[in-house]
N, C-alpha and C. Protein backbone atom coordinates (compact mmCIF):
# COMPACT_ATOMS: atom_id res chain seq x y z
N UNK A 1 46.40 31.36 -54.45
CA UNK A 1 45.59 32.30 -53.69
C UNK A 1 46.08 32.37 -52.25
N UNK A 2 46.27 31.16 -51.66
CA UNK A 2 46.81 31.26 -50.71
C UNK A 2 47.73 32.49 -50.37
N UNK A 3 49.12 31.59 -51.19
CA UNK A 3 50.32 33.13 -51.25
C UNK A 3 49.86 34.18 -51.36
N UNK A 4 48.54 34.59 -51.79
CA UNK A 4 48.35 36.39 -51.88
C UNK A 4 47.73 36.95 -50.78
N UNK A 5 47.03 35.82 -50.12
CA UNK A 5 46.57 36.05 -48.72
C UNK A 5 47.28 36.10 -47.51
N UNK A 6 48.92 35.60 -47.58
CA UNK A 6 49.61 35.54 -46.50
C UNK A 6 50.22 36.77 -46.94
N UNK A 7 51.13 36.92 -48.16
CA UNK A 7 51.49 38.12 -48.69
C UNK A 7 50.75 39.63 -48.15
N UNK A 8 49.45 38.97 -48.27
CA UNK A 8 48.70 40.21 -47.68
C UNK A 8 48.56 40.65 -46.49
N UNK A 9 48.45 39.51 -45.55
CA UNK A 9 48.47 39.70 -44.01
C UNK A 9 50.24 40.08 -43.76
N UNK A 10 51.13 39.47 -43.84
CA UNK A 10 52.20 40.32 -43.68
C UNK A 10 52.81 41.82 -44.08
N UNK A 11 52.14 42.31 -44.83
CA UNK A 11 52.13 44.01 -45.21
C UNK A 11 51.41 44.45 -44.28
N UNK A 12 50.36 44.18 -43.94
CA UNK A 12 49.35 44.65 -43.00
C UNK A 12 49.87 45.44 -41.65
N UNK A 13 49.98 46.45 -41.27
CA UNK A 13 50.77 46.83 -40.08
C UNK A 13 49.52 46.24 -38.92
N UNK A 14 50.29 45.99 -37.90
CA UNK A 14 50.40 45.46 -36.51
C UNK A 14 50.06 46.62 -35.79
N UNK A 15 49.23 46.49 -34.42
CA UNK A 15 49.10 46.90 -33.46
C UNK A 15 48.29 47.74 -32.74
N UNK A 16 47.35 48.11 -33.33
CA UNK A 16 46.09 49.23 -33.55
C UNK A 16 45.13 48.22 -32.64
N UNK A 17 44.79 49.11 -31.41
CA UNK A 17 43.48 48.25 -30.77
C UNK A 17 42.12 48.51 -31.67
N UNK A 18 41.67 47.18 -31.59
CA UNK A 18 39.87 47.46 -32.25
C UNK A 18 39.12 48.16 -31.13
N UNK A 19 38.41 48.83 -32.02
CA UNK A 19 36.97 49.25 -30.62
C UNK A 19 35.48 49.06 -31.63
N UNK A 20 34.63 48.34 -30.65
CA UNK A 20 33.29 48.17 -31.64
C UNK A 20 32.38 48.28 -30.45
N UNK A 21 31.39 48.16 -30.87
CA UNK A 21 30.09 48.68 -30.49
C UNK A 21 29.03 47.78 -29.98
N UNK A 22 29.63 47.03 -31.21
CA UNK A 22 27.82 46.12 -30.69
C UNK A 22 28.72 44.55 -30.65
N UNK A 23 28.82 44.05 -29.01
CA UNK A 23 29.22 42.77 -28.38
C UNK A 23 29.03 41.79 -29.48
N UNK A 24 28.41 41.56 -30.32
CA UNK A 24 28.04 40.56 -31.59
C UNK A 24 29.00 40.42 -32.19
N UNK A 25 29.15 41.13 -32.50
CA UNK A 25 30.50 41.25 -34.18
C UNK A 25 31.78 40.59 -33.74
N UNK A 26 32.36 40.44 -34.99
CA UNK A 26 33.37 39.49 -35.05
C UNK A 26 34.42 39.99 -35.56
N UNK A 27 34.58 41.40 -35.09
CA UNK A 27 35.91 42.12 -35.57
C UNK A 27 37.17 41.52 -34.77
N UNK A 28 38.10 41.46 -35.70
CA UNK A 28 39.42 40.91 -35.08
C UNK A 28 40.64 41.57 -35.42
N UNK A 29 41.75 41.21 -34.90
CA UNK A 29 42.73 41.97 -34.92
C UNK A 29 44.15 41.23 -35.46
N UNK A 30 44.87 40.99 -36.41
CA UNK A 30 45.76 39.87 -36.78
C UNK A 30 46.82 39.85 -35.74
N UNK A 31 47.17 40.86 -34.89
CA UNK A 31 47.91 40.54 -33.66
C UNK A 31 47.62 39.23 -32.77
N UNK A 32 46.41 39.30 -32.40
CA UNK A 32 45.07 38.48 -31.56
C UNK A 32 45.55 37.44 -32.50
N UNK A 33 46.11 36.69 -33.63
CA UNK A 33 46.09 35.76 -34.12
C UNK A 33 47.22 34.81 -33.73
N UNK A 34 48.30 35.46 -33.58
CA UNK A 34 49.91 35.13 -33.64
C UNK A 34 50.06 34.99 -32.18
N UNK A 35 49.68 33.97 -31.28
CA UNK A 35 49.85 33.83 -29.77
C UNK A 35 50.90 32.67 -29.40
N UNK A 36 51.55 32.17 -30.44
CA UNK A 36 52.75 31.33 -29.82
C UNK A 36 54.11 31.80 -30.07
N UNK A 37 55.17 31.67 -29.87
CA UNK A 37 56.32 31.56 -29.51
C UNK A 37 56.52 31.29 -30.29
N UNK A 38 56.51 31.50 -31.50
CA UNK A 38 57.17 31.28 -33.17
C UNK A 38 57.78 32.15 -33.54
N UNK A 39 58.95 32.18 -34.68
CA UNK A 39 59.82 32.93 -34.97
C UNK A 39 58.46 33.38 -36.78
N UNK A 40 57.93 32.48 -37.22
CA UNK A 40 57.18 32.68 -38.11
C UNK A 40 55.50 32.01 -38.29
N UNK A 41 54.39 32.30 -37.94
CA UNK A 41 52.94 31.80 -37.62
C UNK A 41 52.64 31.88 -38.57
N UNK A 42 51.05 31.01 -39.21
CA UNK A 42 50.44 31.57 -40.11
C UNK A 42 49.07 31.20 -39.57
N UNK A 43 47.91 31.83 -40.23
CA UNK A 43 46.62 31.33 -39.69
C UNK A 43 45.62 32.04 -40.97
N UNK A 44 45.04 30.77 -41.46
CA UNK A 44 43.89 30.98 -42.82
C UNK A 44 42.86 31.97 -41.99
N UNK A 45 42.74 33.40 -42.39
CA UNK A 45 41.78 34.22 -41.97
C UNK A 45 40.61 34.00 -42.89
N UNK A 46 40.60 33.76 -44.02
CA UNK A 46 39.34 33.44 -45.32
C UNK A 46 39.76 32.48 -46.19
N UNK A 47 38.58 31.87 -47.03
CA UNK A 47 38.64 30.71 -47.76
C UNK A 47 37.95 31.62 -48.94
N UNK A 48 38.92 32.54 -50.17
CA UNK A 48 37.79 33.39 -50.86
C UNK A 48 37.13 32.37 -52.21
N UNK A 49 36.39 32.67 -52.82
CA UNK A 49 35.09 32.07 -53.51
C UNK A 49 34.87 32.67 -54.85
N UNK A 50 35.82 33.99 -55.04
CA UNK A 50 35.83 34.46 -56.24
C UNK A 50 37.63 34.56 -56.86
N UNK A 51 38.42 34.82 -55.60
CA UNK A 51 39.91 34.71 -55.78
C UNK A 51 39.99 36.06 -56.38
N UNK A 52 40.12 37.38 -55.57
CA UNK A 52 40.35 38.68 -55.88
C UNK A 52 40.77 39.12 -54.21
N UNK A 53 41.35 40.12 -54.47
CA UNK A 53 42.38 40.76 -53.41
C UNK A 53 41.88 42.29 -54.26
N UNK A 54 41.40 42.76 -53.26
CA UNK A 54 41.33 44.45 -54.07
C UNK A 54 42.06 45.38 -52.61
N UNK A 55 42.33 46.24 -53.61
CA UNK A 55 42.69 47.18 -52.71
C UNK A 55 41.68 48.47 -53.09
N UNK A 56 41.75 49.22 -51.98
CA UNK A 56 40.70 49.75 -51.52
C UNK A 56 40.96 51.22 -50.95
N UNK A 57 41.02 52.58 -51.24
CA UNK A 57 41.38 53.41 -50.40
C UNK A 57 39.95 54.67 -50.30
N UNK A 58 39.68 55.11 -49.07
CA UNK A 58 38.31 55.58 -49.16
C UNK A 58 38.86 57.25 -48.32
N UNK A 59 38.53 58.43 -48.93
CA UNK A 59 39.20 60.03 -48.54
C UNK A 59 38.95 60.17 -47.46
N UNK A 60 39.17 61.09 -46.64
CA UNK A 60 38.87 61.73 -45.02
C UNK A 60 37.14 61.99 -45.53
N UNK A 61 36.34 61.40 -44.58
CA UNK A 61 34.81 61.89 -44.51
C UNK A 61 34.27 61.40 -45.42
N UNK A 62 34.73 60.60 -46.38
CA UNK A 62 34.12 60.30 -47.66
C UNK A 62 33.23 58.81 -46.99
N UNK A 63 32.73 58.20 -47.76
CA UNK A 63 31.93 57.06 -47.82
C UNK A 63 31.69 56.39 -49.06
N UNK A 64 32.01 54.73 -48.51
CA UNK A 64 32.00 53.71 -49.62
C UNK A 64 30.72 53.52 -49.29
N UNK A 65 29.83 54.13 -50.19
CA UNK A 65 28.05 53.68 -50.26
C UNK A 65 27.87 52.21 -50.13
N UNK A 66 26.59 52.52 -49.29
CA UNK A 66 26.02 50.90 -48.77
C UNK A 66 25.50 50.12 -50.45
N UNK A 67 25.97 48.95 -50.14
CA UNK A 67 25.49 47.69 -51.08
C UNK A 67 25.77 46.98 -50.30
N UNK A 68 25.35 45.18 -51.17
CA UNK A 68 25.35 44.29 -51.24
C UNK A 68 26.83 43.41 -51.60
N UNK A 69 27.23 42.65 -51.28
CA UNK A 69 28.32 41.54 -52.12
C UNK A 69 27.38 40.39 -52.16
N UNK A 70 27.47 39.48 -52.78
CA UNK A 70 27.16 38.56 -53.10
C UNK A 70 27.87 37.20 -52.78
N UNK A 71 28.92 37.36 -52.16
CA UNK A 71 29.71 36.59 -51.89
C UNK A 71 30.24 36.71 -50.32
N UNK A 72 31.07 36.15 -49.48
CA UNK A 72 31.43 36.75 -48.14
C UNK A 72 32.76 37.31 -48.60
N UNK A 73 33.04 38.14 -48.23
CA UNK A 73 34.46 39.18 -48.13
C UNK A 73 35.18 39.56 -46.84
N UNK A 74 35.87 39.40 -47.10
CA UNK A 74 37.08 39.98 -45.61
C UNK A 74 37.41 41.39 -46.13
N UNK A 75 37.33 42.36 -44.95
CA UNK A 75 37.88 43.59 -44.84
C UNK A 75 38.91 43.84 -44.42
N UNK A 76 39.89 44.06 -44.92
CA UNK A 76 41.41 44.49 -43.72
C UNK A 76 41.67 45.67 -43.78
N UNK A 77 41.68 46.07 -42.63
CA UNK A 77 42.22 48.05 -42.43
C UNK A 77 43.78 48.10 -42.48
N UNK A 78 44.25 48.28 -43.65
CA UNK A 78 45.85 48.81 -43.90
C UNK A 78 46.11 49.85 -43.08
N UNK A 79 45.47 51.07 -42.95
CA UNK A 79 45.53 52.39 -42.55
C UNK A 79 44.84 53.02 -42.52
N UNK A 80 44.58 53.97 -41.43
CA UNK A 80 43.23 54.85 -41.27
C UNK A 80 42.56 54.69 -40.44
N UNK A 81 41.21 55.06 -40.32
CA UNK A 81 40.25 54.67 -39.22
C UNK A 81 39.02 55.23 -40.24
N UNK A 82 38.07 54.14 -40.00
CA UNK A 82 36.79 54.09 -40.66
C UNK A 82 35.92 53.19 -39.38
N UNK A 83 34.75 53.49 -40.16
CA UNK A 83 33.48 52.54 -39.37
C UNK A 83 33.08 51.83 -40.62
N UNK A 84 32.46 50.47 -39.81
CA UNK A 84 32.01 49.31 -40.87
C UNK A 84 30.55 49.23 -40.21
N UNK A 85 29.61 49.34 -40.81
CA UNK A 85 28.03 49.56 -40.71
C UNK A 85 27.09 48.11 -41.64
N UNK A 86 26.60 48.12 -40.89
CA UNK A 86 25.30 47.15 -41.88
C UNK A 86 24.17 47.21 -41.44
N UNK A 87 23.23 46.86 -42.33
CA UNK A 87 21.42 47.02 -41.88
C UNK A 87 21.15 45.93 -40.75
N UNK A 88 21.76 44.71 -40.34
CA UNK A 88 21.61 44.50 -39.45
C UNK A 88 22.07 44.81 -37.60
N UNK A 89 22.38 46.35 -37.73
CA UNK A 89 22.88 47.54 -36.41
C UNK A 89 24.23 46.98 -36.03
N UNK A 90 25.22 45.78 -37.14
CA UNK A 90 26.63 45.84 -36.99
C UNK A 90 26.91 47.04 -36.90
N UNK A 91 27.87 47.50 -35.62
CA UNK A 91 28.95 49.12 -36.11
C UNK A 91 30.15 48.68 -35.36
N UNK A 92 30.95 48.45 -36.61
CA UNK A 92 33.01 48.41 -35.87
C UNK A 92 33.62 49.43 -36.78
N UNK A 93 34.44 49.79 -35.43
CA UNK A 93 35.79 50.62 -35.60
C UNK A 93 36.84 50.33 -36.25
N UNK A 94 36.97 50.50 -37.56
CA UNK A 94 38.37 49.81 -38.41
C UNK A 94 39.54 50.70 -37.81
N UNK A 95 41.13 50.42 -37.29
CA UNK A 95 41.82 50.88 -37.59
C UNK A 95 43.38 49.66 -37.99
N UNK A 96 44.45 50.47 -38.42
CA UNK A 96 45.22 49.69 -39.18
C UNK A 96 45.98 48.15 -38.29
N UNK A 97 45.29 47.29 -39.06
CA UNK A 97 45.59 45.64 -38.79
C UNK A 97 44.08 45.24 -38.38
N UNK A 98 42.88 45.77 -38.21
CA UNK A 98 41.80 45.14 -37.44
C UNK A 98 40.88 45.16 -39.44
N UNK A 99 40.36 43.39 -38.73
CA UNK A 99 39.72 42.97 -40.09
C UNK A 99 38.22 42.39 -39.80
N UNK A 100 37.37 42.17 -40.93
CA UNK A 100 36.28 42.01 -40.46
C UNK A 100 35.60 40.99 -41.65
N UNK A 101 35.07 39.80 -41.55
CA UNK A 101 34.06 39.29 -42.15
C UNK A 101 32.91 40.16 -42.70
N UNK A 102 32.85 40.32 -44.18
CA UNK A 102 31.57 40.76 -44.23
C UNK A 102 30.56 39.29 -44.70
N UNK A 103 29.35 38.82 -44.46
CA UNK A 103 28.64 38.21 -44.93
C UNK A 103 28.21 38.12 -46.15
N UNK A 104 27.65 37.16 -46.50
CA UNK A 104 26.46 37.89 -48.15
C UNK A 104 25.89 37.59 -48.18
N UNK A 105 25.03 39.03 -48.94
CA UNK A 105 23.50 39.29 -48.85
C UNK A 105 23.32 40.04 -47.95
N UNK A 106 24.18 40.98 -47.51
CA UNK A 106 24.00 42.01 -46.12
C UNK A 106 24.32 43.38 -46.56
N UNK A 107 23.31 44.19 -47.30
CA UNK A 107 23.70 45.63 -46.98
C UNK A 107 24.78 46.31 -46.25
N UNK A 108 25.49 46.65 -46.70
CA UNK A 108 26.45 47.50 -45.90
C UNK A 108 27.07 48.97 -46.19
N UNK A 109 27.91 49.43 -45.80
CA UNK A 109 28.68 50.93 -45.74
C UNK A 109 29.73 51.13 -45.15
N UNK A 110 30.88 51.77 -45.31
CA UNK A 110 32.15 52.18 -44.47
C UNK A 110 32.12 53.57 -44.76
N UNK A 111 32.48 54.61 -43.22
CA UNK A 111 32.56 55.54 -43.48
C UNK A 111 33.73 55.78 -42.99
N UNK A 112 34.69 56.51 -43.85
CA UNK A 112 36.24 57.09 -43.01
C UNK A 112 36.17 58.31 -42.62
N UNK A 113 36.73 57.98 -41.39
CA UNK A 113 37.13 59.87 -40.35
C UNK A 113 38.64 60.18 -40.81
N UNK A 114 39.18 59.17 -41.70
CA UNK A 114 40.42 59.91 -42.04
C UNK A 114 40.42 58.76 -43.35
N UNK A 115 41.50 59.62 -44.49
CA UNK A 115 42.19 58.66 -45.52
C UNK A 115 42.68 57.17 -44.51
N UNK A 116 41.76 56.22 -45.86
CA UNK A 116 41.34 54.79 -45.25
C UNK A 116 42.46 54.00 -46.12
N UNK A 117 42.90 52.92 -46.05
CA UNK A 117 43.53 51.80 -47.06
C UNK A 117 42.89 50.45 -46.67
N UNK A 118 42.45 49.71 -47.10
CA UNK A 118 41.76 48.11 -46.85
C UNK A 118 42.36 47.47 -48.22
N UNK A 119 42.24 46.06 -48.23
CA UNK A 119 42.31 45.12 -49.06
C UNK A 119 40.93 44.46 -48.38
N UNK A 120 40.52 44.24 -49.51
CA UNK A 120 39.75 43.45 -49.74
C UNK A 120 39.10 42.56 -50.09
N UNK A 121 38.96 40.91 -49.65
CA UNK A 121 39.57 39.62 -50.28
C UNK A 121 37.76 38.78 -50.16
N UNK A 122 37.48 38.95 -51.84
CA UNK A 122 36.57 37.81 -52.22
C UNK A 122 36.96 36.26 -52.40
């Protein structure tokens, strides 16, 4: 699992600033991760609990309807720009390389302003 999680963060394109909303959240950026002087870094972003990697692509304007996971999930924005929403007034700005903890047991929703790509790691 490991390997599919580093595998995964290295496809991931680089360099897209986050913008969010509400000072709380814990959106991050895998750039923001890699701060030494290494020719090659690594850094465990999730510990998943079901061992699935999905990929994920959501249309211009469309919406991945709010639910539940049951488990915590990491979001990674491959490409695009979407918003990540939850019933507790979380709102971040996905764009490509910025990732996000979702919790569980937390209602949620993503809406894309353009064709979206995420992986998404239970």
């Amino acid at each position: 699992m490991k390997i599919i999680i580093v595998m995964a963060s290295m496809f991931i394109l680089i360099g897209c600033k986050t913008t969010q909303n509400n000072s709380i959240s814990t959106t991050m950026n895998l750039k923001n991760l890699h701060t030494e002087n290494k020719a090659v870094q690594t850094n465990v972003l999730f510990q998943p609990t079901d061992g699935k990697v999905i990929s994920l692509q959501i249309a211009k304007n469309k919406q991945l309807a709010e639910h539940i996971t049951k488990v915590p999930a990491l979001l990674v924005c491959v490409s695009g720009n979407a918003t990540y929403n939850d019933e507790n007034g979380t709102t971040i700005k996905l764009q490509s390389g910025d990732y996000f903890n979702i919790p569980a047991n937390v209602k949620h929703w993503v809406d894309a302003h353009e064709e979206s790509n995420f992986l998404l790691i239970k």
